[in-house]
Protein backbone atom coordinates (compact mmCIF):
# COMPACT_ATOMS: atom_id res chain seq x y z
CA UNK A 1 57.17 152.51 85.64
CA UNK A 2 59.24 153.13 82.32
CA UNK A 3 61.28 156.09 84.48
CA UNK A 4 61.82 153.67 87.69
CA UNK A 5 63.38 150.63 85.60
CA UNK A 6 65.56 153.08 83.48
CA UNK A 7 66.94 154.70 86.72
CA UNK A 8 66.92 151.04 88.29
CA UNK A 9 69.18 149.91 85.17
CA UNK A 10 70.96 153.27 85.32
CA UNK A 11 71.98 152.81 89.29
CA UNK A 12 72.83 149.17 88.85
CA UNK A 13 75.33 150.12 85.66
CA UNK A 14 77.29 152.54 87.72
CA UNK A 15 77.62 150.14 90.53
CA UNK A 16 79.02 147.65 88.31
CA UNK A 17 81.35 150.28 86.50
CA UNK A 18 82.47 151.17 90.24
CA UNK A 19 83.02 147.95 91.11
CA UNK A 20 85.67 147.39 88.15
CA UNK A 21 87.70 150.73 89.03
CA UNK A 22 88.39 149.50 92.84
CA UNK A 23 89.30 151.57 95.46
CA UNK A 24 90.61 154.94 94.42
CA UNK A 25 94.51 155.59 94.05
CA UNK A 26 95.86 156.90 97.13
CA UNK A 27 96.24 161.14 96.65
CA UNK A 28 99.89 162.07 95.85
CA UNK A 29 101.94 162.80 98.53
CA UNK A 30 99.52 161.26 100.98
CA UNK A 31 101.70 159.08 103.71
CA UNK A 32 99.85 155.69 101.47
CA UNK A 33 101.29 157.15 98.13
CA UNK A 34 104.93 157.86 99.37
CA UNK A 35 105.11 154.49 101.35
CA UNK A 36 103.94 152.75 97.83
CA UNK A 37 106.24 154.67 96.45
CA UNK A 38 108.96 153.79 98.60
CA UNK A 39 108.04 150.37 97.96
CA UNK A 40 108.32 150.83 93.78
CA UNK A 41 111.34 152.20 94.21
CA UNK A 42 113.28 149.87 96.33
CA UNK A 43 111.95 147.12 94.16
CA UNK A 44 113.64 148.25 91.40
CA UNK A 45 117.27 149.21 93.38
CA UNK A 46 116.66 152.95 93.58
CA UNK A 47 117.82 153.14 97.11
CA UNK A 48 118.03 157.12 96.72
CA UNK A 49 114.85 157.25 95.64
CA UNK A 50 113.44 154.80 98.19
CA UNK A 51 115.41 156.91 100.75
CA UNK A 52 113.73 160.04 99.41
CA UNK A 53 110.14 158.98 99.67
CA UNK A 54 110.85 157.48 103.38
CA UNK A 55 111.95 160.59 104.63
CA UNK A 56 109.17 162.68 103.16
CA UNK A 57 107.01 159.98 104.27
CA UNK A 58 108.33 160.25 108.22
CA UNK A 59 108.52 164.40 108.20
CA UNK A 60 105.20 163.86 109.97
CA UNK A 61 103.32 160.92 112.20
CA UNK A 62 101.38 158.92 110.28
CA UNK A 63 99.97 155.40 110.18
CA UNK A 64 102.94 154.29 108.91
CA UNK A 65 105.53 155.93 111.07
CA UNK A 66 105.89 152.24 112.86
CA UNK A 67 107.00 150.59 109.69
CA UNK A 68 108.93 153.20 108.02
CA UNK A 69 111.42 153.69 110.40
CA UNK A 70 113.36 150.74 110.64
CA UNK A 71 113.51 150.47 106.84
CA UNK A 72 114.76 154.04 106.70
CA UNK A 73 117.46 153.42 109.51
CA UNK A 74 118.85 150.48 106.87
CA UNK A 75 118.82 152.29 103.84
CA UNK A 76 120.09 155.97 105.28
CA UNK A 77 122.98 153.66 106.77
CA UNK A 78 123.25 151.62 104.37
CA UNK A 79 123.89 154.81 101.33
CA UNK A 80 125.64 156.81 103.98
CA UNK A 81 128.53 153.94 104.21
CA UNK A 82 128.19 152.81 100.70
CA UNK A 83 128.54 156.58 99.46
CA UNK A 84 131.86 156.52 102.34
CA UNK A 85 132.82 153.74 100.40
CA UNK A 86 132.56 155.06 97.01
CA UNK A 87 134.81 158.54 98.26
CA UNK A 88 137.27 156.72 99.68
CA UNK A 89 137.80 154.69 96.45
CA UNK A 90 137.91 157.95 94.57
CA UNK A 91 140.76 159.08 97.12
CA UNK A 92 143.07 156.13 96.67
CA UNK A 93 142.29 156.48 93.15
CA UNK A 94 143.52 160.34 93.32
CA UNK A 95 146.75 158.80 94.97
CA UNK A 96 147.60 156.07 92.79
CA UNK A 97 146.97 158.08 89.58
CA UNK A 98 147.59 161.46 89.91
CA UNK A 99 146.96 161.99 86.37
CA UNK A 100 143.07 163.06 86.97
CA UNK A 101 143.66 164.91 90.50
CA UNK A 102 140.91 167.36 90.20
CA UNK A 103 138.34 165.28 88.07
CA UNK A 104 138.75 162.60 91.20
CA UNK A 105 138.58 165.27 93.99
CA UNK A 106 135.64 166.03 92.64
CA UNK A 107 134.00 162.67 92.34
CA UNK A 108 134.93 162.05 96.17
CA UNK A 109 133.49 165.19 97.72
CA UNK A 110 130.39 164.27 95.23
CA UNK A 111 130.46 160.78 97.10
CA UNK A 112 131.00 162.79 100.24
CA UNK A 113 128.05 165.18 99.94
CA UNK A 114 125.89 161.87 99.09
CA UNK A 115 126.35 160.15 102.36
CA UNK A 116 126.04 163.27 104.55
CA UNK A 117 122.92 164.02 103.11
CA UNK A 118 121.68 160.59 103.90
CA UNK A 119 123.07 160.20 107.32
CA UNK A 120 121.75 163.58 108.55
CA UNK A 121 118.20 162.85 108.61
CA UNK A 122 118.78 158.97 109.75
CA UNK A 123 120.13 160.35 113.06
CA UNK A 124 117.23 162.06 113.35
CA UNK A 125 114.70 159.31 112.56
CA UNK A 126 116.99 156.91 114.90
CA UNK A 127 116.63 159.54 117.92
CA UNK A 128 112.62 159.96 116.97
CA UNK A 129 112.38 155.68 116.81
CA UNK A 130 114.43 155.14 120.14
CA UNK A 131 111.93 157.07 121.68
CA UNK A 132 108.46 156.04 120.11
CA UNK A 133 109.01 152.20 119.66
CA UNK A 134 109.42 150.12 122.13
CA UNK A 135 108.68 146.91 120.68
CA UNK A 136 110.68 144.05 122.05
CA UNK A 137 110.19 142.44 118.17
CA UNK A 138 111.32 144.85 115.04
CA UNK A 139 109.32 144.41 112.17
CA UNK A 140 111.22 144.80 109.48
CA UNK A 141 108.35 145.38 107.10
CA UNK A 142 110.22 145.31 103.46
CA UNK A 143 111.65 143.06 100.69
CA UNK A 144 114.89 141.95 100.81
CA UNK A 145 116.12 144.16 98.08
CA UNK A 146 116.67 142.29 94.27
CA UNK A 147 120.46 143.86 94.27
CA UNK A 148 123.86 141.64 93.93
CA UNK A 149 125.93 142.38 97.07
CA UNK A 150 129.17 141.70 95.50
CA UNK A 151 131.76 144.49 95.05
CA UNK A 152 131.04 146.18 91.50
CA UNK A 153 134.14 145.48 88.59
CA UNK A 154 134.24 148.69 88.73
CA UNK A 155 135.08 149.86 92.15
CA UNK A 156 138.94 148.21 91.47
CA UNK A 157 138.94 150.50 88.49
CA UNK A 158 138.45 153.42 90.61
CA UNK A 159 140.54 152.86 93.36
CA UNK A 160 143.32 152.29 90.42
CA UNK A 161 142.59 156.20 89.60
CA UNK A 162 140.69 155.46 86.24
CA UNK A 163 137.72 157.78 85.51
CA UNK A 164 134.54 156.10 84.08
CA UNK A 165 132.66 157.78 82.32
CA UNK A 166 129.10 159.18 83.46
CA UNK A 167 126.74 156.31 82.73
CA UNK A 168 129.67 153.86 84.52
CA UNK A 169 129.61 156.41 87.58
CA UNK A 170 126.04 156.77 88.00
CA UNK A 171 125.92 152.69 87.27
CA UNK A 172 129.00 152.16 90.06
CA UNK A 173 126.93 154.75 92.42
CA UNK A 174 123.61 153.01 92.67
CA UNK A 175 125.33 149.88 92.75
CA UNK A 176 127.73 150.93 96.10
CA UNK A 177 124.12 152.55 97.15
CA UNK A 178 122.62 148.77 96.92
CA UNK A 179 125.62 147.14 98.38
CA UNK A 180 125.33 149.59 101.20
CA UNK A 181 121.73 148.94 101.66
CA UNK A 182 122.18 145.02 102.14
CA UNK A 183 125.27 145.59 104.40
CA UNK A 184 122.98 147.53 106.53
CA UNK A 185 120.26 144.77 107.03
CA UNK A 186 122.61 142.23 107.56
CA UNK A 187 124.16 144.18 110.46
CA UNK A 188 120.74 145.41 111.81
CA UNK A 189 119.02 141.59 111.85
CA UNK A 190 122.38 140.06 113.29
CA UNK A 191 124.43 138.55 110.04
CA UNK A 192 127.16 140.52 109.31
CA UNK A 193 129.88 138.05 108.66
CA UNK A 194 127.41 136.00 106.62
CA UNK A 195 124.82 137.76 104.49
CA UNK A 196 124.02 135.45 102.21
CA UNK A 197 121.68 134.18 105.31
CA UNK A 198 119.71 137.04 105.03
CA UNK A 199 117.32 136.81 101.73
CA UNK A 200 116.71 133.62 103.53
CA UNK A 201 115.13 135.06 106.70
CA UNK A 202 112.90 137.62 104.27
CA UNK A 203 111.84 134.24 102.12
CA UNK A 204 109.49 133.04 104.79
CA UNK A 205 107.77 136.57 104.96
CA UNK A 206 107.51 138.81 107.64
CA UNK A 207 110.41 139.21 109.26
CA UNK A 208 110.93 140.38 112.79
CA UNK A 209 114.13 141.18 115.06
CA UNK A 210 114.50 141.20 118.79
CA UNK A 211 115.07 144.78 120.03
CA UNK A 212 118.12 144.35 121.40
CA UNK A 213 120.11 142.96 118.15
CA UNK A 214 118.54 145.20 115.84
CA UNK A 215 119.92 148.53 118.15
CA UNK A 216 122.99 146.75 118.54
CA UNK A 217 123.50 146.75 114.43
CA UNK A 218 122.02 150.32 114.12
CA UNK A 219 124.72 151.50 116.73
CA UNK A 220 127.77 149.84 114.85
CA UNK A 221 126.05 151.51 111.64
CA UNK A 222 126.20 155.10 113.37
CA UNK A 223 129.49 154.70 114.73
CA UNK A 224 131.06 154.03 111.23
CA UNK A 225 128.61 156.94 109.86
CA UNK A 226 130.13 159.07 112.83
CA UNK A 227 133.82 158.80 110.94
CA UNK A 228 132.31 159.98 108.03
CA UNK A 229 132.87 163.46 110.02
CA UNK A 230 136.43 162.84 111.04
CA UNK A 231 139.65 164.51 110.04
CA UNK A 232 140.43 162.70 107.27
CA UNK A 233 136.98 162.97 105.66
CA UNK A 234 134.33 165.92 105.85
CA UNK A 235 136.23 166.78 109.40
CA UNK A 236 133.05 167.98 111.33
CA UNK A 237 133.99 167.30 114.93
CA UNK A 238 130.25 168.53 116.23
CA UNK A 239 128.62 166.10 114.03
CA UNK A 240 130.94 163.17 114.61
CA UNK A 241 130.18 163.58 118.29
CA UNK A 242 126.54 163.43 117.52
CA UNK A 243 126.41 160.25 116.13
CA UNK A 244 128.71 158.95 118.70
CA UNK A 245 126.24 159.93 121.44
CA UNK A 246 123.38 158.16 119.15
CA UNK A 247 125.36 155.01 118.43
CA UNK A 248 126.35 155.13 122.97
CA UNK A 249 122.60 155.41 123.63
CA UNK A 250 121.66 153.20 121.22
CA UNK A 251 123.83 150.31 123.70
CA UNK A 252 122.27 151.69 127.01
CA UNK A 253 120.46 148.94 128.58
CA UNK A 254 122.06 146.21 126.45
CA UNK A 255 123.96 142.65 127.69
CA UNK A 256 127.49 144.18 128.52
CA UNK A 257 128.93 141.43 126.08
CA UNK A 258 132.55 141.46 124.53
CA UNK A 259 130.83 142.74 121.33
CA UNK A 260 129.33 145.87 122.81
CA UNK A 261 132.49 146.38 125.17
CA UNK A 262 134.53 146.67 122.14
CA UNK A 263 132.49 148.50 120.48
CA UNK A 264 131.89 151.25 123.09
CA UNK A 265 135.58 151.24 123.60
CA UNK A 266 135.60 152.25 119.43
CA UNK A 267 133.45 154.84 120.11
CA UNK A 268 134.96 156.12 123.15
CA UNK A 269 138.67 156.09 120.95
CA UNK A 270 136.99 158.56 118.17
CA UNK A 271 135.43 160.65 120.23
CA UNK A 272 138.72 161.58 121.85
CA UNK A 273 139.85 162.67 118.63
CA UNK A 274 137.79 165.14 118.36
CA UNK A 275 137.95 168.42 119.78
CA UNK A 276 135.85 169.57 122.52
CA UNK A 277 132.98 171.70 121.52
């Protein structure tokens, strides 16, 4: 009897201990930890590192392939343009002050490599979510990110050809990532021209977009990441083509407004600039 209320006491202890640990952590690297993750790091502005985790998280079909996707379409676009952004500061900067010529070359192509190496695997998640989802709703399942959209003081110093030094670029790079980021959503939920609007939609939770608007802002995105590979920047004419054809198929099927007229005639313009492959 002495044996059976010891191992009654015994089972009854680790129960309780079990019940106090919760549910195990989820294994690193599993599509659970790199979506939480994800999560952690958007939360606290690290849109490279939040872009990182995404795209490790979608190398592979998973239970959160759904989800992931349309939040990493907005942040690729979003640190491809802001990194575009950030280069062609550095450029003007090279041309106002050509004091620091090489020091600001350098700083551009940096800015340069950046948003090519975000771009490149958007395209590829856009073409992979174009075909997979076909949800007339979008859930955008993510926080509006706790960044200031406003154009960083120290942008204008750039663009005047001043260097900053390395803790005020890496500050001014994460901060054009963020601004990038929020430019994105507000173009991919329908709020370009007005952005302060969109924190609001994210306040009342989850947050969903009709199909058509959200492929609408996702094909305006690609077209301006498609001039990222034009002759005055990294002057890839295969690539610029690619994301032309993306950001045209991304319009099939749409209402042939004056919006998406325009835009396809934008489209249609760069594209004849580059040469034929």
């Amino acid at each position: 009897m002495r044996y059976l209320a010891v191992a009654a006491l015994l089972s009854a202890c680790l129960a309780l201990i079990a019940c106090s640990m919760g549910p195990a952590p989820p294994r690193p690297g599993s599509p659970a930890f790199l979506w939480a993750e994800a999560k952690t790091a958007f939360h606290a502005g690290d849109c490279a590192k939040a872009n990182e985790n995404l795209n490790n998280l979608l190398a592979h079909d998973n239970e959160f392939t759904a989800k992931a996707q349309p939040w990493a379409l907005v942040v690729s676009s979003g640190i491809a343009n802001g990194m575009m952004e950030l280069a062609d500061a550095y450029k003007e900067g090279r041309l106002t002050n050509p004091d620091h010529p090489v020091a600001l070359v350098r700083l551009a192509n940096d800015a340069f490599r950046d948003a090519n190496s975000a771009a490149l695997p958007g395209v590829e998640i856009f073409r992979s979510f174009v075909q997979k989802n076909k949800d007339p709703q979008i859930l955008l399942a993510f926080e509006y990110p706790p960044v200031n959209p406003s154009e960083p003081a120290a942008l204008s110093r750039v663009t005047k050809g001043n260097l900053l030094n390395s803790t005020d670029a890496d500050a001014l790079k994460q901060a054009m990532m963020q601004r990038g980021v929020v430019s994105a959503l507000a173009r991919v939920v329908g709020e370009p021209e007005d952005s302060l609007k969109v924190p609001e939609m994210f306040k009342a939770g989850t947050v969903q977009v009709p199909r058509e608007r959200f492929l609408f802002g996702m094909a305006e995105l690609l077209y301006d990441q498609a001039q990222l590979y034009d002759r005055k920047h990294i002057n890839d004419p295969r690539r610029a083509n690619i994301f032309c054809t993306e950001a045209t198929n991304a319009l099939k099927g749409l209402p042939e407004d004056k919006p998406l007229k325009e835009l396809l005639q934008k489209i249609q313009r760069l594209q004849k600039t580059m040469p034929a492959d």
